[in-house]
Every structure is written in C-alpha cells, then in structure tokens.
Protein backbone atom coordinates (compact mmCIF):
# COMPACT_ATOMS: atom_id res chain seq x y z
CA UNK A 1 85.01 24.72 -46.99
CA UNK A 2 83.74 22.55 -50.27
CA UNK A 3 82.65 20.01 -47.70
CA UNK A 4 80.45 22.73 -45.48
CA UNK A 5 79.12 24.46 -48.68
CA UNK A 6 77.94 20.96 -49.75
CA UNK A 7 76.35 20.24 -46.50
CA UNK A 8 74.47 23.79 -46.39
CA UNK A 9 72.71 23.02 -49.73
CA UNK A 10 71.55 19.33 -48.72
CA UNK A 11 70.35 20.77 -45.36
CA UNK A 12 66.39 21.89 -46.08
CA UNK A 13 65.96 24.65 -44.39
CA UNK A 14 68.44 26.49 -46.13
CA UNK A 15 66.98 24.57 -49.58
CA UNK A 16 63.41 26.04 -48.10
CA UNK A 17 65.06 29.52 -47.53
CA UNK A 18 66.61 29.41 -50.88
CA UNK A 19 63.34 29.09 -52.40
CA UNK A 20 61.73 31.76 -50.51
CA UNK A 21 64.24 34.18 -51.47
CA UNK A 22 64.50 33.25 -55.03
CA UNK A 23 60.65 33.92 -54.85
CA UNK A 24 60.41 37.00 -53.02
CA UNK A 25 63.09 38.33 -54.63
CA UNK A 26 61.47 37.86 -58.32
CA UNK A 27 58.43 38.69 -57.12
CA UNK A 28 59.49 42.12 -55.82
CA UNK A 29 60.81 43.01 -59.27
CA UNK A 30 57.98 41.49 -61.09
CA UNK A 31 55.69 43.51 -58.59
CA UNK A 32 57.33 47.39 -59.71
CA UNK A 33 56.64 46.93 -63.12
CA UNK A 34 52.90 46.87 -62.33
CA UNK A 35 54.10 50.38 -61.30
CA UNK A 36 56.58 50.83 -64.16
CA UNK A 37 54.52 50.04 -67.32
CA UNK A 38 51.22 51.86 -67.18
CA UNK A 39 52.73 55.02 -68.13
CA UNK A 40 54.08 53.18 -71.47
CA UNK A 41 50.86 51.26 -72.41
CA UNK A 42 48.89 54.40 -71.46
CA UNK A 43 50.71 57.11 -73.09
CA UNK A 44 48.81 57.85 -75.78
CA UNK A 45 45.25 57.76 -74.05
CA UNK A 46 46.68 60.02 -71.54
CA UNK A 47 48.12 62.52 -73.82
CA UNK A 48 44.57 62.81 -75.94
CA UNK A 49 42.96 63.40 -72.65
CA UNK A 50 45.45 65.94 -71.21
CA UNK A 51 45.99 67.80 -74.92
CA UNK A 52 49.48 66.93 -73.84
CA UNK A 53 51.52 66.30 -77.20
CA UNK A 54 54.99 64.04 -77.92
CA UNK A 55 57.14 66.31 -76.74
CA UNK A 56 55.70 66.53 -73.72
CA UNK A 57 54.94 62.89 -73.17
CA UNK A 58 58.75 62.48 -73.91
CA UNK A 59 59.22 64.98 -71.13
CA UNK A 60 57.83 62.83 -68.47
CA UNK A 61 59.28 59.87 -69.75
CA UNK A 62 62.54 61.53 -69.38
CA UNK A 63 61.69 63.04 -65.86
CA UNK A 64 61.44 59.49 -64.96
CA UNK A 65 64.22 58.19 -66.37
CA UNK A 66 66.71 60.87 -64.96
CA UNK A 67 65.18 60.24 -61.97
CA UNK A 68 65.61 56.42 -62.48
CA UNK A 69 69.36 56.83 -63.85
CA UNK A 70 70.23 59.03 -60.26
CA UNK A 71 68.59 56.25 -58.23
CA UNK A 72 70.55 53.26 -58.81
CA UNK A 73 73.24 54.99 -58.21
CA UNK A 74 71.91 55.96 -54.56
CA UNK A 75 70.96 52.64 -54.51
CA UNK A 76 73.59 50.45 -55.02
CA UNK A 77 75.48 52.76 -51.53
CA UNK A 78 72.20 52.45 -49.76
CA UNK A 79 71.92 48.92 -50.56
CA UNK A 80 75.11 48.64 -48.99
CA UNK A 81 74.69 50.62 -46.06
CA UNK A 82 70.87 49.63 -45.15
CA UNK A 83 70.91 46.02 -46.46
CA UNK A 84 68.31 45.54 -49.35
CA UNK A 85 65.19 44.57 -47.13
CA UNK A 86 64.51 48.03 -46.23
CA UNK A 87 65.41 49.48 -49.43
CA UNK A 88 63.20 47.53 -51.40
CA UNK A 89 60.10 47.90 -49.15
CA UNK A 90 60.48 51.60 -49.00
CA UNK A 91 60.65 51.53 -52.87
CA UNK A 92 58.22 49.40 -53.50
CA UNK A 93 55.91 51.66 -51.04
CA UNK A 94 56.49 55.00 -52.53
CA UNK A 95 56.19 53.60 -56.29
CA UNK A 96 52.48 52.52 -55.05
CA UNK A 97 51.47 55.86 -53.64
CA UNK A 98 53.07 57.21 -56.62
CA UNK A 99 51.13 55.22 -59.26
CA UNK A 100 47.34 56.56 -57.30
CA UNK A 101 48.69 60.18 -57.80
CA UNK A 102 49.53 59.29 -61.67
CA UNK A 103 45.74 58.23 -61.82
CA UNK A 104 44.20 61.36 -60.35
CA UNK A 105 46.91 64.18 -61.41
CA UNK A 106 45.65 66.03 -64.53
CA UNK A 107 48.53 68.76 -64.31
CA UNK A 108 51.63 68.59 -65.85
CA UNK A 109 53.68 69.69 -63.65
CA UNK A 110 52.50 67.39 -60.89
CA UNK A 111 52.32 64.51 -62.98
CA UNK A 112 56.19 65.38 -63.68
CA UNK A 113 57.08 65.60 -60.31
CA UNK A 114 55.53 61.92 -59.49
CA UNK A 115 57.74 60.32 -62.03
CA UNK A 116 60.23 61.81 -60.60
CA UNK A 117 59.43 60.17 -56.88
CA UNK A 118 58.39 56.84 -59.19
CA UNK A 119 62.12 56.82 -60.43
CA UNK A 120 63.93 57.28 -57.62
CA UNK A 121 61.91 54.60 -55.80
CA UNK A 122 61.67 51.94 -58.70
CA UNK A 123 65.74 52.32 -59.15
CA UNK A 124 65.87 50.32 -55.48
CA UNK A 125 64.80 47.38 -57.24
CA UNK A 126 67.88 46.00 -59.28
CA UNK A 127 70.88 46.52 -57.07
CA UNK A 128 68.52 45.62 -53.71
CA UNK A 129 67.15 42.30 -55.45
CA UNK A 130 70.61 41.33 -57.42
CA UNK A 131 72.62 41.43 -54.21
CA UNK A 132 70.32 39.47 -52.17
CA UNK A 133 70.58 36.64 -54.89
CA UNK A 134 74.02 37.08 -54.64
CA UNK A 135 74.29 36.35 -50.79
CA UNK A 136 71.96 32.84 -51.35
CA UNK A 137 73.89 31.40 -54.46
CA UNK A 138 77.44 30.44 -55.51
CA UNK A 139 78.68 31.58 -58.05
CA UNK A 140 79.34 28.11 -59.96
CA UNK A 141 74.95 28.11 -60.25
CA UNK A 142 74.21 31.53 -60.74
CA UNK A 143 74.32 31.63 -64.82
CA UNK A 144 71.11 28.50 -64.82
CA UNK A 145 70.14 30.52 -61.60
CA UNK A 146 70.18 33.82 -62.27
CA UNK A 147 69.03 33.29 -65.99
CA UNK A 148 65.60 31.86 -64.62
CA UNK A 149 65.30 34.47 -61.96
CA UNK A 150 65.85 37.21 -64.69
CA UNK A 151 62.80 36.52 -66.20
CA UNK A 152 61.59 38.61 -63.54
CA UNK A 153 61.30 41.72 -65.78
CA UNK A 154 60.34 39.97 -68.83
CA UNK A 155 57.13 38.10 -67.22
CA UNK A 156 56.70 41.57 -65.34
CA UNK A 157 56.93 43.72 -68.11
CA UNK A 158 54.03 40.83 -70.17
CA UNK A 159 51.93 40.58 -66.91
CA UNK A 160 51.95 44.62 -66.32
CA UNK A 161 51.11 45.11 -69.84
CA UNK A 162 48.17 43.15 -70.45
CA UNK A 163 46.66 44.18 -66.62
CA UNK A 164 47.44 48.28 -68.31
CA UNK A 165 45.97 46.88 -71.36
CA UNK A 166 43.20 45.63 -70.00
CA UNK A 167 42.30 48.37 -67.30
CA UNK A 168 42.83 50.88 -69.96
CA UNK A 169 40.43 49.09 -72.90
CA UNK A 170 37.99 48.69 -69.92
CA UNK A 171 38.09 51.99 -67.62
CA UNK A 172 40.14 54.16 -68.70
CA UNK A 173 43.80 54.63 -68.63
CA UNK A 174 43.82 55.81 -65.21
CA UNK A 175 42.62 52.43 -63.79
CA UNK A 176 45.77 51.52 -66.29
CA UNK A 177 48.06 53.00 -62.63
CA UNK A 178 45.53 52.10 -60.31
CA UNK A 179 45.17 48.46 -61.16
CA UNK A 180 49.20 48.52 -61.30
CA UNK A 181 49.62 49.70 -57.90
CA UNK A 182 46.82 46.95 -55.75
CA UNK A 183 49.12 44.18 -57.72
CA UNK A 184 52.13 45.59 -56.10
CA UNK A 185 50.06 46.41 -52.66
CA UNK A 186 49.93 42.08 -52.26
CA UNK A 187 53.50 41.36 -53.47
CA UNK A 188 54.82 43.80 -50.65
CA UNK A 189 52.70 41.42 -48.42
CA UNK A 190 54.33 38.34 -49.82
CA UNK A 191 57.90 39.82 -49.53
CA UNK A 192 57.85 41.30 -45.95
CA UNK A 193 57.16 37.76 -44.91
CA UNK A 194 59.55 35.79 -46.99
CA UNK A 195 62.54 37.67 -48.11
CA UNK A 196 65.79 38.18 -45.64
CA UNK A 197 69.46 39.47 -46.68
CA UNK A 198 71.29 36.90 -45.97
CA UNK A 199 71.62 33.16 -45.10
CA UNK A 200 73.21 34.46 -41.49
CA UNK A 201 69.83 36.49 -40.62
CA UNK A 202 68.02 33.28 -40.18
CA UNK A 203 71.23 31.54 -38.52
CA UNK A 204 72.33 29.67 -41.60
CA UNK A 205 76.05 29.27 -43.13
CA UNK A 206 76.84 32.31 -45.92
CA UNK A 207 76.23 30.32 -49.30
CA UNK A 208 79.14 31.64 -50.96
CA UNK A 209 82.11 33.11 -48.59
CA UNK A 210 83.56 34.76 -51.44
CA UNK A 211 80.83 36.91 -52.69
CA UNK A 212 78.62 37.39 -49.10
CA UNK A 213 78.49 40.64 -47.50
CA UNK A 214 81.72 41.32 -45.30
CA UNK A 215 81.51 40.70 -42.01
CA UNK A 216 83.54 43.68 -40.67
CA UNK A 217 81.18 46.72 -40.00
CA UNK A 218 82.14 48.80 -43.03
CA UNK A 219 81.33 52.27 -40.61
CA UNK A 220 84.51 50.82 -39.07
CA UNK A 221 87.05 49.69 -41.72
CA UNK A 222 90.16 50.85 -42.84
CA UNK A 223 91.10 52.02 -45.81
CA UNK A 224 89.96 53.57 -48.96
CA UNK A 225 86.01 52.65 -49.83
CA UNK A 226 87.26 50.03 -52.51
CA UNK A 227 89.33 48.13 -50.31
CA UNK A 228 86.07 47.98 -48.23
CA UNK A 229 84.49 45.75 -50.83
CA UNK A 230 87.79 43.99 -52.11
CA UNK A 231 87.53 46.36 -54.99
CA UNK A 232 90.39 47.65 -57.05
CA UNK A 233 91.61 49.71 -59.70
CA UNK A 234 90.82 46.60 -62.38
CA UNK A 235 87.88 45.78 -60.69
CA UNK A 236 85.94 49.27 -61.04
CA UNK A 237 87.16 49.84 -64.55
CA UNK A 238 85.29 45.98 -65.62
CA UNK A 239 82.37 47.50 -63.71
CA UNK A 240 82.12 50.88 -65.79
CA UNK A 241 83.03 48.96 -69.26
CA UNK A 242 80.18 46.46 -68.29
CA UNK A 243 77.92 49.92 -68.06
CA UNK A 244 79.12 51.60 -71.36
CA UNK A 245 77.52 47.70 -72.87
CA UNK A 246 74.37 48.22 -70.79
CA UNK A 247 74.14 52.00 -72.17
CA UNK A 248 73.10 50.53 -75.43
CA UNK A 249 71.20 47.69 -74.25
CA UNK A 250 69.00 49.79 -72.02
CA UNK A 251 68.54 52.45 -74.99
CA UNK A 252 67.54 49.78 -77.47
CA UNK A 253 64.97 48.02 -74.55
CA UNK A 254 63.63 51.38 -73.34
CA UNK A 255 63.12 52.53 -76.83
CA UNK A 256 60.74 49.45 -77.97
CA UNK A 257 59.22 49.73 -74.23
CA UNK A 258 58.72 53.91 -74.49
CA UNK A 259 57.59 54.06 -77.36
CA UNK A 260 56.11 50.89 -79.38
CA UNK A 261 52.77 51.24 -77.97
CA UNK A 262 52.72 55.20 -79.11
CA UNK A 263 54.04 54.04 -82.77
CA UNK A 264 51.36 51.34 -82.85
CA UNK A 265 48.72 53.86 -82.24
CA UNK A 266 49.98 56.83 -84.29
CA UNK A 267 51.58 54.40 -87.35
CA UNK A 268 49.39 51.24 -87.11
CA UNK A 269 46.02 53.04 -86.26
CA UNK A 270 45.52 50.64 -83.58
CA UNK A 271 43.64 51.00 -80.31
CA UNK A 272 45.65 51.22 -76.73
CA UNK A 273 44.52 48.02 -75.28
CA UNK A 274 45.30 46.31 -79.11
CA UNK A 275 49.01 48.33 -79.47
CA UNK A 276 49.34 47.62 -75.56
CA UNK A 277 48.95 43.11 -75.91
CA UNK A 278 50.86 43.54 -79.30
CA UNK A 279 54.00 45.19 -77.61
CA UNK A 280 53.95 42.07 -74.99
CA UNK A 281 55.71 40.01 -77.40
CA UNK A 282 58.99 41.85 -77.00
CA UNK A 283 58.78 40.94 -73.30
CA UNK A 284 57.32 37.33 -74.13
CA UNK A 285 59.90 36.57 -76.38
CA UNK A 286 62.89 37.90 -74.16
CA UNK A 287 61.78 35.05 -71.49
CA UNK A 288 62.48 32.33 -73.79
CA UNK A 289 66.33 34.37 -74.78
CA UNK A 290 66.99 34.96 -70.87
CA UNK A 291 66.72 31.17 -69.56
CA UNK A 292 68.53 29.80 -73.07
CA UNK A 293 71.14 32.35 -72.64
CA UNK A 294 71.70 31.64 -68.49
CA UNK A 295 71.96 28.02 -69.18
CA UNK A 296 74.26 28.38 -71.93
CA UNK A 297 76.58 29.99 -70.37
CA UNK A 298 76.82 27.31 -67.13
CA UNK A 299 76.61 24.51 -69.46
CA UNK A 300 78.81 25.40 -72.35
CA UNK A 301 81.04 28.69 -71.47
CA UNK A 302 81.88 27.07 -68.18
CA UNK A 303 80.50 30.42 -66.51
CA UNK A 304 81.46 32.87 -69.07
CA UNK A 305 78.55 35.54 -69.28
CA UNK A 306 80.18 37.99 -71.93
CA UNK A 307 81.01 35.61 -74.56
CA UNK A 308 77.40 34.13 -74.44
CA UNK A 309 76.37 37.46 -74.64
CA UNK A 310 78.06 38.49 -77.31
CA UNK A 311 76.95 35.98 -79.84
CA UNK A 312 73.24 36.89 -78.66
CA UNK A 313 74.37 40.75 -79.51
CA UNK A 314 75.43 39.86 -82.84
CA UNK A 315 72.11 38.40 -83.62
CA UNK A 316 70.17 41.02 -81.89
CA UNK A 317 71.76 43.56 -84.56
CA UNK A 318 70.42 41.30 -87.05
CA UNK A 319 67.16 41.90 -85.60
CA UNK A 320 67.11 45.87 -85.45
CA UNK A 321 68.54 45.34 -89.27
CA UNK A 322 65.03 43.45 -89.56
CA UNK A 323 63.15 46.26 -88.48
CA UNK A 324 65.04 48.87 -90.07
CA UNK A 325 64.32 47.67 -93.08
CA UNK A 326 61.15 45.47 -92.96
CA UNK A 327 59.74 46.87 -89.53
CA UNK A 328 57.13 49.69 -91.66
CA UNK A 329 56.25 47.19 -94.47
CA UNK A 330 52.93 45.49 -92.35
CA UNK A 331 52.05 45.52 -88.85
CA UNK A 332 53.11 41.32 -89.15
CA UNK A 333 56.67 41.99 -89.80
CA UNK A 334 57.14 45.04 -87.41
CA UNK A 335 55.46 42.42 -84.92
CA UNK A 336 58.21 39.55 -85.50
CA UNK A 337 60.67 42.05 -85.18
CA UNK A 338 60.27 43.65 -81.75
CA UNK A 339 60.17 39.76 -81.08
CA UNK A 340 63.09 38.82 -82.31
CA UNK A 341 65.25 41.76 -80.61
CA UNK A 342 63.76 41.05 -77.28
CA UNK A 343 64.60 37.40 -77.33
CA UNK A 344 67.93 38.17 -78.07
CA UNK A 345 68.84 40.99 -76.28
CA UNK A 346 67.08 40.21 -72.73
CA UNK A 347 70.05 37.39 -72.13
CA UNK A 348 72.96 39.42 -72.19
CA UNK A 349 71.16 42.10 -70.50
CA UNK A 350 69.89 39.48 -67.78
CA UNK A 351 73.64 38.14 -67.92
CA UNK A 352 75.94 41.02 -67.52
CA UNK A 353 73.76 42.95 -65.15
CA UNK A 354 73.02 40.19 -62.86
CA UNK A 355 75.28 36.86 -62.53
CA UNK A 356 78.33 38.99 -64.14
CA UNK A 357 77.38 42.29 -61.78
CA UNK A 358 77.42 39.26 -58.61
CA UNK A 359 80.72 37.56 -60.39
CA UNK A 360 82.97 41.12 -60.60
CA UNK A 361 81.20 42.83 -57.15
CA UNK A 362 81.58 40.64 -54.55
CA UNK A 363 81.15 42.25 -51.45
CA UNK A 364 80.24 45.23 -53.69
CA UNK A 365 77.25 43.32 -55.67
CA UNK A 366 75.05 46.37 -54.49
CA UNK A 367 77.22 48.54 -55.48
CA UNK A 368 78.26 47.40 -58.83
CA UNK A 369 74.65 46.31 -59.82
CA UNK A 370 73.55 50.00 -59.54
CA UNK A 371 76.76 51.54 -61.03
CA UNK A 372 76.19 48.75 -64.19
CA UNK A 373 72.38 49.85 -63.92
CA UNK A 374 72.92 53.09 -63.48
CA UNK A 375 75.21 53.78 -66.57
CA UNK A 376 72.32 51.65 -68.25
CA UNK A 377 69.66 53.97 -67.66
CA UNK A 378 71.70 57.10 -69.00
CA UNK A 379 70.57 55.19 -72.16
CA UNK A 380 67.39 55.09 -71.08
CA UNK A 381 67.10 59.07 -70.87
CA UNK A 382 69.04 59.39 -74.16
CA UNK A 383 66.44 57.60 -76.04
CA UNK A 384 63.20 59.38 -74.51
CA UNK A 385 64.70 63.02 -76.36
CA UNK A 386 66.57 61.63 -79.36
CA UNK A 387 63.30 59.50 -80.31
CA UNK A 388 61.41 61.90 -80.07
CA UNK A 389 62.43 64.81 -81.22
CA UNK A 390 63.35 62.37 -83.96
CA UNK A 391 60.05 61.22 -84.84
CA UNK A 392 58.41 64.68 -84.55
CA UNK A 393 61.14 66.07 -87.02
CA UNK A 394 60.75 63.36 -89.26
CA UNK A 395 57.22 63.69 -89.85
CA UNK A 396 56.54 60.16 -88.20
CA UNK A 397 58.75 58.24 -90.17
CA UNK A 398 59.85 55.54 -88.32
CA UNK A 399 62.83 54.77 -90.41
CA UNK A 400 65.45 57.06 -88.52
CA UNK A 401 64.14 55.78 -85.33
CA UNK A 402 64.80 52.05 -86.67
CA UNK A 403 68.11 53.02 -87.85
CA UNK A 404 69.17 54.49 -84.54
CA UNK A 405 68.58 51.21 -83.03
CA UNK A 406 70.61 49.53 -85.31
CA UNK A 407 73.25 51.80 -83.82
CA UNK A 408 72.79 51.22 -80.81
CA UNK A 409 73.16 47.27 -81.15
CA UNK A 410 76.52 48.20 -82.80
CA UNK A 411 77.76 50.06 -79.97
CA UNK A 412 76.68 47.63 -77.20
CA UNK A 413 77.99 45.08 -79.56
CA UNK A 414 81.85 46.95 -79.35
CA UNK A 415 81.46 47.72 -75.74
CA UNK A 416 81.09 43.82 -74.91
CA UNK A 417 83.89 43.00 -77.43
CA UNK A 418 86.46 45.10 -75.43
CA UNK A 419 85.54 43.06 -72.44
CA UNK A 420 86.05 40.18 -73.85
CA UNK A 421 89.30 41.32 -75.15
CA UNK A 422 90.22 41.99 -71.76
CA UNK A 423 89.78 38.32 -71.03
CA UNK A 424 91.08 37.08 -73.39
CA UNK A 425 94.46 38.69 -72.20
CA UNK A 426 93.39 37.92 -68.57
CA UNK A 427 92.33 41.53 -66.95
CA UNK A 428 89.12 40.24 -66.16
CA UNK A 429 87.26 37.52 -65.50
CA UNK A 430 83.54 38.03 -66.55
C-alpha cells in the first residue's frame, strides 16, 4: 500500500491535480471573504448613513453570525451527503447575490435578512474546502500542507480588506460589497474548472485510504450514523473538546475582525479606509504564525497539532495582556498588538480546525470540520452582544473589552490543555 501511495505522488497527473486542488480549494475560501469583510471595514460608514447606531450594527453582525454558527453545522452533513463541489458553488453563488443586495438595501430589516442568507451560504466554505484537502493529502504532509493552505483566510481577510478599504475611501461603502462580490464572481470561474472531490473523480488512486471518503454508499449502510464514518464514542467527544478550544479562538478573532475597524474610528478618530488598512495587520501577521506553526508541528512534534498549538496559545495570552494594558496608550501600541495576537493565534486555529479536524474525522472530515467550526462560531455570536453592549455601557472604554479577550485566551488556553491531557494518557491522538 506504501509502495502504491509512493507511486501515486511521483505520477504527474495526480502531482498536476494536487496542485489544482490545493489552488482551487484556497482560492474558494480566499474568494468568500471578499463577501465576508465589507460589512466589517464598512460598518461605521454604513451606520452614519443609515442613522443606524452600535446596537444595531451589533444586531446584524449577530444575525450573521447565528446564521453562520447554524450553517456549518448543515454543512459539514451536506458536505457529506452532496460532496463539497456543489456545496461550495452554491455558497459561493448566493454569498455574491447577497453582497449586491447589502449594497443597495437601506432598510434594516432587509439588510438583516441578507446576512442571514450571507451566513448560511459562507458557512459551506470550511467543512466543503477542509474535506476536499483531506481526500488529496496524507496525513504524514498535511501539518507543512495544510499550514500553507490555511493562509487562505489570512491573505483573504488582508486582500478583502484593503479592496473594502479602498472601494469605500473611493465610492462609498457600498462599492465596499459590490467590489467584494465581482472578486468572488472570477474565483467561482477558476474553481468550477479546477476543483474535483476526490482523486477517484478523475480516475486516480485515493491519496490516503485511511482518511478518503468511504466507498460504501452511506444511503445504504448499516448501522448507527457514527459507525458510518468509523466514528465512535472517543472519537466525537475529541471532536466537541476540539470546539469548546475553537469557541475562544473564534471569539477572540471575530472580536478584533467585528469590531477593530469601529474602535479605530470611534477611539482613534481615524477615517474608514485608514482604520480599514490598519486592521490588515492582524490578518498580515497571522500568515507569517499559520505557515511557522504548520511546519512546526511536521518537523518537530512529529504531527502533533495541539501541543504546537498550545505553546502559540500561551503566547497569544501574552498578547491580549499587551493590549489590555498598553492597547489605549497610542494608536502604535494598539497597532503591534492586534499584530501580535493574530500571528499567534491564526496557527492553532489553522491547526486544530484543519489538519487536526482531517487527523480525528476521517471519513467524517466534513462532518467534524463543521461540528469544530460550528462550536467556533457560537463564539463568534457571543462576542457581537457582549462587546457591544459592553462598549456602549462602558462609555467607550475599551479596557473591559481588552480584558474580556484576555479571558478568552485563558479559556481556549484550558480547553486545548485537556486535550492534550487526553494524549498524554492516550484517548486521543491529535
């Protein structure tokens, strides 16, 4: 089996097809942030224009994010049941049409309801992209692998904020979501031609046995739905602990992505194309922290995403500490800051919700990327009310909202611990 595994990767057309895939597939995810940011880098022009204030910006923002939160749940079954080529063109389609009704909708309500439809169709593009990498890669490469194609959402989330940024300083912050969605209009283009499931669609050997899709016609296996996938008991409960970690982790990220623009305006007095290029670095930086931490953890922890992970969590508490108490001394350090925390939280987030979701899944990646992404984005919503209600009650002080984030790195950082734990006494495997 060695032997044919070693011949598959030295024959080029599947080294061609391996490359097209890793392409399409980071592509695709770079593609729905053009259709995930704008409403970030925009919020505050939008809200002066529609005398809509920061409650109910945090309204929409939490629309989406339930929506987003519901979705990868659907996602990681549909995944399963569809096969990720059709979900990800659907979502990528409706998160386009979505983005042109964000740029002529000046009702609440209707602007609401769009984020809603923008959620549900951006939350095909984890668990859809993640298990096609998963089908194309063995497991022994995915840490170098997967920590390069991670930088997906980091070089999305720079290249969607500086097109918003720019639009906005030059239009108007509608052109912010119409710009947004013609970038994602040509990567659908690109990806139609390019991407496919699996090595056995285009009459290739599976790369990995282990970890491809299972052969047998789950409509007509036997058995509960875990046995299915090769799940168990052990299995599911590494999955949900791997979520509680990404709770935090997604809080912390959507925080700085929600709402650092909006603080930059409102604390910094700075324009929205200025606050929109300064919150890149937290994305910029977080490239840098995803490929370091991937190839650390092939090259060093022989495989071993959570304990990489959790030395980068210990230092990304260090860098909320940073901001809690530095962050509202100048605009420089609050700048360094957001740095520092995305370059060391973007690795284990890369880590544990992509070569670790492929490592525990399976036959289930689908399925465990959007339960691990899923439980993620319940974060996600928690932070759009706490922060702000919190910085409305607090007068705009940004201190409570720093300190928040502080606990939040201390949770994630306890969640990951009790993985390792299990580990270390040999329940899992991560």
């Amino acid at each position: 089996m060695i032997q044919e595994q070693q011949l598959s990767e030295m024959n080029p057309v599947m080294t061609m097809w391996r490359r097209r895939i890793f392409a399409s597939t980071w592509l695709c995810y770079v593609g729905l942030y053009f259709c995930r940011k704008p409403f970030y880098i925009a919020k505050k022009d939008l809200g002066d224009a529609m005398a809509w204030s920061a409650s109910d910006l945090g309204l929409i923002g939490s629309a989406y994010l339930v929506a987003y939160a519901v979705g990868q749940f659907l996602a990681g079954s549909a995944g399963t049941k569809f096969g990720a080529r059709r979900l990800l063109i659907g979502g990528m389609g409706v998160s386009l049409i979505a983005n042109i009704a964000f740029g002529i909708t000046n009702d609440l309500p209707t602007f609401i309801l769009f984020m809603v439809i923008n959620g549900l169709a951006q939350a095909t593009g984890w668990a859809g992209t993640v298990s096609t990498m998963a089908n194309w890669f063995r497991r022994s490469e995915r840490g170098t692998v997967m920590g390069l194609w991670a930088t997906c959402f980091q070089v999305g989330g720079v290249l969607a904020n500086g097109l918003a940024a720019f639009a906005l300083g030059k239009w108007g912050f509608q052109y912010s979501f119409f710009g947004g969605s013609c970038a994602l209009f040509l990567i659908i283009i690109f990806f139609v031609f390019n991407q496919r499931n699996a090595p056995e669609d285009v009459g290739l050997e599976l790369a990995d046995p282990d970890t491809s899709p299972d052969p047998t016609d789950v409509s007509q296996a036997t058995g509960g739905w875990m046995q299915r996938i090769g799940w168990n008991q052990t299995i599911l409960n590494t999955v949900l602990l791997v979520g509680c970690f990404y709770f935090f982790v997604k809080f912390i990220r959507y925080a700085l992505w929600s709402w650092v623009p909006y603080f930059l305006g409102t604390n910094y007095a700075l324009k929205g194309d200025e606050a929109g290029y300064i919150s890149t670095l937290f994305d910029l930086f977080g490239i840098a922290g995803c490929i370091a931490a991937g190839y650390l953890s092939d090259k060093y922890f022989n495989g071993r995403r959570a304990k990489i992970s959790f030395y980068f969590l210990i230092a990304m508490g260090g860098a909320c500490l940073l901001m809690y108490f530095l962050g509202q001394v100048t605009l420089t350090l609050f700048a360094i800051s957001i740095a520092l925390v995305g370059f060391t939280l973007y690795g284990p987030d890369a880590l544990m919700t992509g070569a670790a979701a492929q490592d525990i899944g399976g036959r289930g990646t689908a399925l465990a990327a959007g339960i691990i992404n899923g439980m993620g984005s319940i974060g996600a919503v928690v932070q759009e009310f706490v922060i702000s209600a919190m910085f409305e009650s607090s007068g705009g002080d940004l201190g409570p909202v720093f300190g928040l984030l502080v606990g939040a790195s201390v949770g994630a950082i306890f969640a990951l611990g009790l993985v390792l734990w299990r580990n270390r006494i040999g329940i899992s495997d991560v």
